[in-house]
Protein backbone atom coordinates (compact mmCIF):
# COMPACT_ATOMS: atom_id res chain seq x y z
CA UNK A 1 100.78 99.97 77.79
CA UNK A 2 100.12 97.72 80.62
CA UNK A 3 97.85 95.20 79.83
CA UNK A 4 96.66 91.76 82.53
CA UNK A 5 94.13 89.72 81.39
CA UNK A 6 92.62 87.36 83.75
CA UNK A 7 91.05 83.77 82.75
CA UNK A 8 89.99 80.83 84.43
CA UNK A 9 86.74 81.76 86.62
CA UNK A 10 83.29 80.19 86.50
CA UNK A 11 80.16 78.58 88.21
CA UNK A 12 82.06 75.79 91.44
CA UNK A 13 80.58 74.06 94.04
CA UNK A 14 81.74 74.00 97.75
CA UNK A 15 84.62 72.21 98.30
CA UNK A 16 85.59 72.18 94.58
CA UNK A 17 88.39 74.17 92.57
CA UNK A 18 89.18 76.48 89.99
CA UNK A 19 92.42 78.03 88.65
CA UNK A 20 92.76 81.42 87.54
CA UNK A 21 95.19 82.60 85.34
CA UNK A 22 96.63 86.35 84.20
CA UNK A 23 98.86 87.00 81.41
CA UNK A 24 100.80 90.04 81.51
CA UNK A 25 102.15 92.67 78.80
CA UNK A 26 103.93 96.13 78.64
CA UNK A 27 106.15 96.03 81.24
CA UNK A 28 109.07 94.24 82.50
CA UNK A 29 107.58 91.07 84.11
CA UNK A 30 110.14 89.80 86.21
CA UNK A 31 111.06 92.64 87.81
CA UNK A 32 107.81 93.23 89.52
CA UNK A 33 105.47 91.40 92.37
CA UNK A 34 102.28 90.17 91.37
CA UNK A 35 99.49 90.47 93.60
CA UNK A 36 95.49 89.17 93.19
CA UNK A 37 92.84 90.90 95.04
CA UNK A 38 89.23 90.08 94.70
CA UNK A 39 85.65 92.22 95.33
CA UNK A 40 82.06 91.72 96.65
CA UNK A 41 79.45 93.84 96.09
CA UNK A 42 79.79 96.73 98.64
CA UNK A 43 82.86 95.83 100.34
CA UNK A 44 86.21 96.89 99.46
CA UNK A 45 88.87 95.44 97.46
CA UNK A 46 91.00 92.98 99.22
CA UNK A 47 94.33 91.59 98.93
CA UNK A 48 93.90 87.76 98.44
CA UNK A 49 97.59 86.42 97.47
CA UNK A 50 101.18 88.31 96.39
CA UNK A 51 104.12 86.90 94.75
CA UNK A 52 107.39 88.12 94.76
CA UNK A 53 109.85 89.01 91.11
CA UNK A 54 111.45 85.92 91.28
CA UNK A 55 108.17 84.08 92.70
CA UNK A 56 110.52 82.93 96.11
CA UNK A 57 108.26 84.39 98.18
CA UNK A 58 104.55 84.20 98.63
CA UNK A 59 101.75 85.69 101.04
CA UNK A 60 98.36 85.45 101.59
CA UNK A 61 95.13 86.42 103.46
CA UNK A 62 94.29 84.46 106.68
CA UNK A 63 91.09 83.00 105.03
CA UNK A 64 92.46 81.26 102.10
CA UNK A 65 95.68 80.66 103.66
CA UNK A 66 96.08 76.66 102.93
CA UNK A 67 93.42 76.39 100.53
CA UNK A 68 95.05 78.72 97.43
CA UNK A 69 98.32 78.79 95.84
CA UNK A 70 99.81 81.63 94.04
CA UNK A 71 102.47 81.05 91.47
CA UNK A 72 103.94 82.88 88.38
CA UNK A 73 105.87 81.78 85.08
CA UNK A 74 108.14 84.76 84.18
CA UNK A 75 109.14 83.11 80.73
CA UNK A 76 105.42 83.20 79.57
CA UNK A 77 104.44 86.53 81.82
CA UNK A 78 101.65 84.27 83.65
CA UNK A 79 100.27 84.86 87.43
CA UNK A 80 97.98 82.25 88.37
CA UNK A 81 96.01 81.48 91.63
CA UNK A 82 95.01 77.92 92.42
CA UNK A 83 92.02 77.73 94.65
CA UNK A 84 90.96 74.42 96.70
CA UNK A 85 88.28 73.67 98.80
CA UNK A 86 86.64 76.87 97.70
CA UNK A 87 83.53 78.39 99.95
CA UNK A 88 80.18 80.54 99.22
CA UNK A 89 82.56 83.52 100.92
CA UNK A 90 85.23 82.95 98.49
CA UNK A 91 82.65 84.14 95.72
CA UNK A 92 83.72 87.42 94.09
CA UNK A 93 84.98 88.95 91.23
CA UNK A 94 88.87 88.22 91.42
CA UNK A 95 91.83 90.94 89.91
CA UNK A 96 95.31 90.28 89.07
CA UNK A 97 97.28 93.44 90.19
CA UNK A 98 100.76 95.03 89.25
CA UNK A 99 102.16 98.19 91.14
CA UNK A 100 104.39 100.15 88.88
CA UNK A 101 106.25 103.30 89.61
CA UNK A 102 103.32 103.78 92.50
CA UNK A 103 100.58 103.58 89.91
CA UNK A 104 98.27 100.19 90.31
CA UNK A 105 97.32 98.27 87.39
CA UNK A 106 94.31 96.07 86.85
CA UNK A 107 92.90 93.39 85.12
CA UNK A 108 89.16 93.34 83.96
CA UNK A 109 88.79 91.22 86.54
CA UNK A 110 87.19 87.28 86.58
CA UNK A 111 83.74 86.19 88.21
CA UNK A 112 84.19 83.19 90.70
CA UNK A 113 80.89 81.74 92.07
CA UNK A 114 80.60 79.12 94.66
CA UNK A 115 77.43 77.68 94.87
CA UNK A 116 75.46 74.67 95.19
């Protein structure tokens, strides 16, 4: 079955970084977009970065725009998400995403806390 496992979040201060990472099983990996979304507390899920199969393409929300960097490895089924000058809004808990034959797919999803 589809399985993403999500790594890489943890306690940051503002302005530093952090790198998450997803590793992907039971499906074809380079034949689908990646996406990461992340979630507060009473707000919806949002979409925070998308990659394209082949990883030529890339798009992101307005507020992180400049500051992350999506960016997959389809030989070792790997989506990660490289986040700079990180804020107290960026805190959330962060979800690597697949959409497969119109069914979404999640990870367990990864805490990231800014914070000083």
């Amino acid at each position: 079955q589809v399985r993403l496992v999500e790594s890489g979040g943890g306690l940051v201060q503002p302005g530093g970084s952090l790198r998450l990472s997803c590793t992907a099983s039971g499906f074809t990996f380079n034949t689908a977009a990646m996406t990461w979304f992340r979630q507060t507390p009473g707000r919806l899920r949002e979409l925070v970065a998308a990659i394209t199969e082949t990883g030529d393409t890339t798009n992101y929300m307005d507020s992180v725009r400049g500051r992350f960097t999506i960016s997959r490895d389809n030989d070792k089924n790997t989506v990660d998400l490289e986040m700079n000058s990180l804020k107290p809004e960026d805190t959330a808990v962060y979800y690597c995403s697949v959409l497969l034959r119109s069914n979404r797919h999640w990870g367990q999803g990864t805490q990231v806390t800014v914070s000083s």
